[in-house]
PDB file of N, CA and C in Angstrom:
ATOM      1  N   UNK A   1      84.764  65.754  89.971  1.00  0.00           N
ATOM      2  CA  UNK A   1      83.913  66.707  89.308  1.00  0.00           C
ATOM      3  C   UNK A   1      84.642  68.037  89.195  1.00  0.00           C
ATOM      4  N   UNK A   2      84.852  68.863  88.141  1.00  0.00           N
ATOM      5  CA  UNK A   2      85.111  69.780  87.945  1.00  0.00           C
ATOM      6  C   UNK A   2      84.223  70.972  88.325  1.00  0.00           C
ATOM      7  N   UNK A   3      84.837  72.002  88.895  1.00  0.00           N
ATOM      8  CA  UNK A   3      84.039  73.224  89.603  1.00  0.00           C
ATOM      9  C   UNK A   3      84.273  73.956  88.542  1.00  0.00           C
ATOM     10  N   UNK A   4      82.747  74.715  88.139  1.00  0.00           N
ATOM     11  CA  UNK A   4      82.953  75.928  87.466  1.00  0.00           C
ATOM     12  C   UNK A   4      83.044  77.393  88.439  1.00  0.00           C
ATOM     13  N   UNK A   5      84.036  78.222  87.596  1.00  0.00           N
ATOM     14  CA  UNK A   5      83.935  79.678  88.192  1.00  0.00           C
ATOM     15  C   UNK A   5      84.519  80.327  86.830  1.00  0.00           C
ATOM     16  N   UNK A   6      84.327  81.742  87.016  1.00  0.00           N
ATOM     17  CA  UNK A   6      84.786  82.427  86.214  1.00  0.00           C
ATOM     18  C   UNK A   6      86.245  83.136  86.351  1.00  0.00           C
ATOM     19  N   UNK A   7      87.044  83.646  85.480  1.00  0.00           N
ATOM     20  CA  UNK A   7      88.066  84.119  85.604  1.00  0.00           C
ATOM     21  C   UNK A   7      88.081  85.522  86.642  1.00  0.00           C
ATOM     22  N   UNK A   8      86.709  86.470  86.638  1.00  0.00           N
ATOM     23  CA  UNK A   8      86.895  87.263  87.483  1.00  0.00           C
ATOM     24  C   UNK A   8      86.811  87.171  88.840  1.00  0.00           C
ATOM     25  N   UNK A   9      85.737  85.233  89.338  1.00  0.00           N
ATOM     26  CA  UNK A   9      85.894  85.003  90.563  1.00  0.00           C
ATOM     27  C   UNK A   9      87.223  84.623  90.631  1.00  0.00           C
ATOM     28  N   UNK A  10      88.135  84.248  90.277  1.00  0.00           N
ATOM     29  CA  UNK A  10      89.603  83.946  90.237  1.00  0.00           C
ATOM     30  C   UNK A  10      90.122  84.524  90.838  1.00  0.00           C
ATOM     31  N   UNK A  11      90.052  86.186  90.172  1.00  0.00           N
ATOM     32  CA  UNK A  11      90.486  87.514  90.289  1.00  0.00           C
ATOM     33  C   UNK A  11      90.624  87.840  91.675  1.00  0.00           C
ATOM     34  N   UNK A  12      89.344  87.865  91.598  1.00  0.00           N
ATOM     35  CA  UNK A  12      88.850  88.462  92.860  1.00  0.00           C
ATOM     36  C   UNK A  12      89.780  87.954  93.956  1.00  0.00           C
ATOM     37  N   UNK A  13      89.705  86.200  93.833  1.00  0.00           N
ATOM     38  CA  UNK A  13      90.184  85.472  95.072  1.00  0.00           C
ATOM     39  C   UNK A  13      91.591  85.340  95.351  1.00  0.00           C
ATOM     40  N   UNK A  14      92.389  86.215  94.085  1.00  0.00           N
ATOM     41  CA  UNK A  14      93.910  86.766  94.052  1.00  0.00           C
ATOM     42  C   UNK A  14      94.245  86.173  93.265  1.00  0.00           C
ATOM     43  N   UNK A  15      94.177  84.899  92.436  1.00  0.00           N
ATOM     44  CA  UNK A  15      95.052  84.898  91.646  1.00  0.00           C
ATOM     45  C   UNK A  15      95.016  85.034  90.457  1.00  0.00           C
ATOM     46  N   UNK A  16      96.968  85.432  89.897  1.00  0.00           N
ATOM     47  CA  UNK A  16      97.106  86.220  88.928  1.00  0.00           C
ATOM     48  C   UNK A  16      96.102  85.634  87.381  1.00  0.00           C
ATOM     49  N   UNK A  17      96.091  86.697  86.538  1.00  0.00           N
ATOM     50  CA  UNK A  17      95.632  85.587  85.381  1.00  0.00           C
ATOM     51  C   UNK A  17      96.297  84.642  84.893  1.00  0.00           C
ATOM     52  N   UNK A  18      97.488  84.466  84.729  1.00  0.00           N
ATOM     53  CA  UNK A  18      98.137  82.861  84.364  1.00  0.00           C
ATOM     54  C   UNK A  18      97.484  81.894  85.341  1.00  0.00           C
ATOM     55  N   UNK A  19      97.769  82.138  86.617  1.00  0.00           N
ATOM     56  CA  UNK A  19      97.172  80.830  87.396  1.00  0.00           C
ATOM     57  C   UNK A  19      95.506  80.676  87.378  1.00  0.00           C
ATOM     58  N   UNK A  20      94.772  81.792  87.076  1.00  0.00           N
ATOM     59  CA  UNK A  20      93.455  81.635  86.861  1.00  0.00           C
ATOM     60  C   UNK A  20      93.154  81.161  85.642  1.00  0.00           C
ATOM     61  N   UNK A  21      93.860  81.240  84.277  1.00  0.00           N
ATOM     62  CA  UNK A  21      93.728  80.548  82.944  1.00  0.00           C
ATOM     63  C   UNK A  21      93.793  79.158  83.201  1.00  0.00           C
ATOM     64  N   UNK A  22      95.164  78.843  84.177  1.00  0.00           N
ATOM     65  CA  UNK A  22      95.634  77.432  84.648  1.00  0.00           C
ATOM     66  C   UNK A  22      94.321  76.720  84.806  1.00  0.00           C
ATOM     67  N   UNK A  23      94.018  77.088  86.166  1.00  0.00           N
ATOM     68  CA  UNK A  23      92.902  76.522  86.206  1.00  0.00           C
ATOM     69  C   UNK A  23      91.639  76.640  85.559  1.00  0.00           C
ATOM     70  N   UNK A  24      91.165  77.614  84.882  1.00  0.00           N
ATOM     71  CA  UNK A  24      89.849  77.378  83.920  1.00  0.00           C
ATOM     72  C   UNK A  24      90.444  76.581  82.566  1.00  0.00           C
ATOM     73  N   UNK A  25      91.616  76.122  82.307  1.00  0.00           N
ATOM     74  CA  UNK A  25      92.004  75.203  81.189  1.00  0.00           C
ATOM     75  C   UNK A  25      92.268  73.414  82.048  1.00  0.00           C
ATOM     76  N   UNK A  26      92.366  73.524  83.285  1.00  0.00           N
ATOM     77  CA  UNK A  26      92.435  72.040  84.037  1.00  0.00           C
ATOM     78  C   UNK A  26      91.572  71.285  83.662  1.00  0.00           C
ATOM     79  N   UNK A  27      91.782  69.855  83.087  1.00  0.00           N
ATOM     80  CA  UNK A  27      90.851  68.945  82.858  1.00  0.00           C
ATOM     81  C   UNK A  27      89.488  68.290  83.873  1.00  0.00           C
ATOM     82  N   UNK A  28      90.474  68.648  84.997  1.00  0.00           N
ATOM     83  CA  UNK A  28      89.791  68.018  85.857  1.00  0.00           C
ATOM     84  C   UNK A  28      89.778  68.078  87.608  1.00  0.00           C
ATOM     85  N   UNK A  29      88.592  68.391  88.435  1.00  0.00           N
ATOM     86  CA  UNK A  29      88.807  68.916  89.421  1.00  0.00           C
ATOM     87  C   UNK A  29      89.801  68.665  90.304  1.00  0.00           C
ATOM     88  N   UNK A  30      90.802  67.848  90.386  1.00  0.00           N
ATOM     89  CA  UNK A  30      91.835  67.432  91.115  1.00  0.00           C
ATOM     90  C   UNK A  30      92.797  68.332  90.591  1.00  0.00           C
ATOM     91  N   UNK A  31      93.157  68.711  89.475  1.00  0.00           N
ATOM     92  CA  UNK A  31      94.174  69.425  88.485  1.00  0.00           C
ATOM     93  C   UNK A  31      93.364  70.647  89.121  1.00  0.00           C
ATOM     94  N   UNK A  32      92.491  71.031  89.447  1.00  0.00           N
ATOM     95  CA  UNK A  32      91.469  72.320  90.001  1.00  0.00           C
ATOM     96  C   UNK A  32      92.135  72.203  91.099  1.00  0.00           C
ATOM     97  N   UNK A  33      91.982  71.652  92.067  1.00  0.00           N
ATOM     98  CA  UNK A  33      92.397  71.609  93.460  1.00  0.00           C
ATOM     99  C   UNK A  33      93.859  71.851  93.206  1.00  0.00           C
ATOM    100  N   UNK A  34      94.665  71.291  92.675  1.00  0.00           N
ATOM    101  CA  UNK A  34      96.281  71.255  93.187  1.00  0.00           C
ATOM    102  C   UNK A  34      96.749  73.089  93.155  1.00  0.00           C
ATOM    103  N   UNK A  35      96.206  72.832  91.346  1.00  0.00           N
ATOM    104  CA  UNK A  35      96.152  74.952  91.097  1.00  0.00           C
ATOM    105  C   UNK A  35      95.800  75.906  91.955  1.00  0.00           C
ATOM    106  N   UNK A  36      94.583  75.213  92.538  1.00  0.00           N
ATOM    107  CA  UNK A  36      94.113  76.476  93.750  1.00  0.00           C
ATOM    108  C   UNK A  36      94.873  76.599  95.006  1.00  0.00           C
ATOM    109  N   UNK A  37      95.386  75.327  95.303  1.00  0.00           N
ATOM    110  CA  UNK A  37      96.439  75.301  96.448  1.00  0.00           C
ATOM    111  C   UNK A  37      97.916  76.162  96.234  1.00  0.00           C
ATOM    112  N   UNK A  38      98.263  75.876  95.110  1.00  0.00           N
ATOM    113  CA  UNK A  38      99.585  76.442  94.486  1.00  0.00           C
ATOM    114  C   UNK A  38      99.242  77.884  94.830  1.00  0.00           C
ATOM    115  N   UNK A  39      97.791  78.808  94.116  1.00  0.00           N
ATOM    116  CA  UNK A  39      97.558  79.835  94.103  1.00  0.00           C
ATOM    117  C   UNK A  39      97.488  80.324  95.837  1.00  0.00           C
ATOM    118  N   UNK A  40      96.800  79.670  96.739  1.00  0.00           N
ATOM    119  CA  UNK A  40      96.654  79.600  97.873  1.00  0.00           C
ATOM    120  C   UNK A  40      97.834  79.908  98.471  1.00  0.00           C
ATOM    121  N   UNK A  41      99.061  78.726  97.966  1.00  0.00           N
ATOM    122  CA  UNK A  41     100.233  79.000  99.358  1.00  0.00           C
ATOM    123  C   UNK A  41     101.148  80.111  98.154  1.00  0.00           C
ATOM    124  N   UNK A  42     100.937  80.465  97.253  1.00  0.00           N
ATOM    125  CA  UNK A  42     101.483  81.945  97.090  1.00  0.00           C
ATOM    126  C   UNK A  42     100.892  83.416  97.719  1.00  0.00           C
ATOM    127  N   UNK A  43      99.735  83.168  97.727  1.00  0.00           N
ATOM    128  CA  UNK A  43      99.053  84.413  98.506  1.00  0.00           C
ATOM    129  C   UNK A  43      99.517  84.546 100.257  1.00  0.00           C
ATOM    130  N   UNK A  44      99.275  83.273 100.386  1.00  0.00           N
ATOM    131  CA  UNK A  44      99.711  82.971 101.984  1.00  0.00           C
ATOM    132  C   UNK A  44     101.110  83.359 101.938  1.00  0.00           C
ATOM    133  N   UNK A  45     102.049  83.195 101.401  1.00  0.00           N
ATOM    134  CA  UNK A  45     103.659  83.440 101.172  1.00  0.00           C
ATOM    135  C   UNK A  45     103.728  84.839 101.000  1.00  0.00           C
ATOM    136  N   UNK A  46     102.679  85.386 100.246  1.00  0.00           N
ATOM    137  CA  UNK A  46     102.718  87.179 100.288  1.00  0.00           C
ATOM    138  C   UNK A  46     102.004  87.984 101.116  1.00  0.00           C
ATOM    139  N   UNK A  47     101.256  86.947 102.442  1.00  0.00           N
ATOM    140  CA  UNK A  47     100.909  87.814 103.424  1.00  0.00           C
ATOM    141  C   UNK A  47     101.696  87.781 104.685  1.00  0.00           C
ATOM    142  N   UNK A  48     102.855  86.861 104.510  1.00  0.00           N
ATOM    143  CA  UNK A  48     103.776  86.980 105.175  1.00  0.00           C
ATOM    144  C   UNK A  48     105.351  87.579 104.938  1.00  0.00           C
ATOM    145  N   UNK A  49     105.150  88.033 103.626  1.00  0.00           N
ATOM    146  CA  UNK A  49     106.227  88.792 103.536  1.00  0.00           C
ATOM    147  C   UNK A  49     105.654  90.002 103.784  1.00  0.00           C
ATOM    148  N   UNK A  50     104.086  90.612 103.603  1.00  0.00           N
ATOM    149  CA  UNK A  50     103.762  91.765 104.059  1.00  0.00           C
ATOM    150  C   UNK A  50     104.212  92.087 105.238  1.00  0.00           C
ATOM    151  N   UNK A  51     103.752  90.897 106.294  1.00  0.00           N
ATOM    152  CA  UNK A  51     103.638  90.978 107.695  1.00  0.00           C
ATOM    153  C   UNK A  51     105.130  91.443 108.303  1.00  0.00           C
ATOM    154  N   UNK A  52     105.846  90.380 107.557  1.00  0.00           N
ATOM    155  CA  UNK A  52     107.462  91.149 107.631  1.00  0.00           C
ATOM    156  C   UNK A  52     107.633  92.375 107.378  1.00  0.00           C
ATOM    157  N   UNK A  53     107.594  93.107 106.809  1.00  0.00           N
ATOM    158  CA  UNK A  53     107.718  94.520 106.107  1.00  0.00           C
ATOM    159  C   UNK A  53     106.664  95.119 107.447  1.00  0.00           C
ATOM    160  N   UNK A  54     105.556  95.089 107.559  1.00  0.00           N
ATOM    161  CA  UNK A  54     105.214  95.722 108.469  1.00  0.00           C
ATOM    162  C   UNK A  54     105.913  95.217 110.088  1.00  0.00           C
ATOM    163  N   UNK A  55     106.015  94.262 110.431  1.00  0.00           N
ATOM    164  CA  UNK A  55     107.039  94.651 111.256  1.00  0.00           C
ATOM    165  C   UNK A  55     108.405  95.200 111.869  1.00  0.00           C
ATOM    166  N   UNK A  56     108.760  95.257 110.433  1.00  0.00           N
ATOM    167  CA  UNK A  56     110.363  96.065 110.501  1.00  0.00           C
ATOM    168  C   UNK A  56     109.487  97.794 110.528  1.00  0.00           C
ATOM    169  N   UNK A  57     108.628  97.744 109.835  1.00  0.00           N
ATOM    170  CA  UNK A  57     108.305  99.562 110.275  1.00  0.00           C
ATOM    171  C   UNK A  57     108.043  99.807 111.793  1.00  0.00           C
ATOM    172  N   UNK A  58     107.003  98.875 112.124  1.00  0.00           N
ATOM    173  CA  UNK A  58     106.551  99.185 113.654  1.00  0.00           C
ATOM    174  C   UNK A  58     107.955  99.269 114.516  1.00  0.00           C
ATOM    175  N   UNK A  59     109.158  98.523 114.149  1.00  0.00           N
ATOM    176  CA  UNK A  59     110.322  98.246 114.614  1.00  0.00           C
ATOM    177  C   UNK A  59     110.779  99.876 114.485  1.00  0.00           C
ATOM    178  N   UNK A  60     110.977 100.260 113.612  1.00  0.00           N
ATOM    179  CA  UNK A  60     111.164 101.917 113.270  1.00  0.00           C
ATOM    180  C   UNK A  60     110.759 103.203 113.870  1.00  0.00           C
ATOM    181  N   UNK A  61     109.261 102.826 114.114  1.00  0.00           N
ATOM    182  CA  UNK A  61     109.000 103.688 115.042  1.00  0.00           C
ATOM    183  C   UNK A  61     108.868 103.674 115.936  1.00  0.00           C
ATOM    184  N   UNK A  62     109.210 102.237 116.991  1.00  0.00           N
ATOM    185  CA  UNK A  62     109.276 101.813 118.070  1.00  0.00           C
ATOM    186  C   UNK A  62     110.656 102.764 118.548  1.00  0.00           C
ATOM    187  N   UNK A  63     111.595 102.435 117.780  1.00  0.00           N
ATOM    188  CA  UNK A  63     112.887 103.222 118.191  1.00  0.00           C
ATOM    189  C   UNK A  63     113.042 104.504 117.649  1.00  0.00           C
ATOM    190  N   UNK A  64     112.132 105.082 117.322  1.00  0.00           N
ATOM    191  CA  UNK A  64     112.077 106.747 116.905  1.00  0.00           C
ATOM    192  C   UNK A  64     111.453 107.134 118.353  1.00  0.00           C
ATOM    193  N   UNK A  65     110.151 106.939 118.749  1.00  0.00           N
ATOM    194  CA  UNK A  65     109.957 106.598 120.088  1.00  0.00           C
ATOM    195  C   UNK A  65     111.050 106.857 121.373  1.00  0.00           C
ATOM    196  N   UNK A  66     111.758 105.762 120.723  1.00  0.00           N
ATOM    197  CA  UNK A  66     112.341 105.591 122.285  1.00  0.00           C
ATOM    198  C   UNK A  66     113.579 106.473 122.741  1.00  0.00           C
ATOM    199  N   UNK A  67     114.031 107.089 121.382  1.00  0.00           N
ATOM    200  CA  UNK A  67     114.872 108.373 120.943  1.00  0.00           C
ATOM    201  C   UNK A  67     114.504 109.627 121.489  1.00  0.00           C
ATOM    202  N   UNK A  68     113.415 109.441 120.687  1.00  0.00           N
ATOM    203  CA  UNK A  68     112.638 110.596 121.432  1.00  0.00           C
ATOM    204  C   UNK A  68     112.253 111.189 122.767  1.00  0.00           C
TER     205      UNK A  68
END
């Protein structure tokens, strides 16, 4: 069964509009599922490159700190 949503619940849930077109053009809820996963482990992939980036800062001021 195919799930309806709209492009701005898409939005909302991060992904970009290509992958939200993707899926409101999928035939069929399995082609729904794979898209949302794809969209899924890119968001997940960019909350761990955040997490990186914020730990090289805390790293920064850990040793401004210890300078100090």
């Amino acid at each position: 069964m195919k799930a309806q949503f709209g492009s701005a619940d898409l939005a909302s849930a991060g992904l970009t509009d290509h992958e939200a077109q993707a899926v409101l053009a999928a035939d069929t809820g399995e082609q729904q599922i794979r898209l949302l996963r794809a969209g899924r482990g890119r968001l997940l992939e960019d909350i761990h490159r955040q997490q990186r980036a914020l730990d090289t800062l805390d790293y920064f001021i850990y040793q401004i700190k210890k300078s100090s």
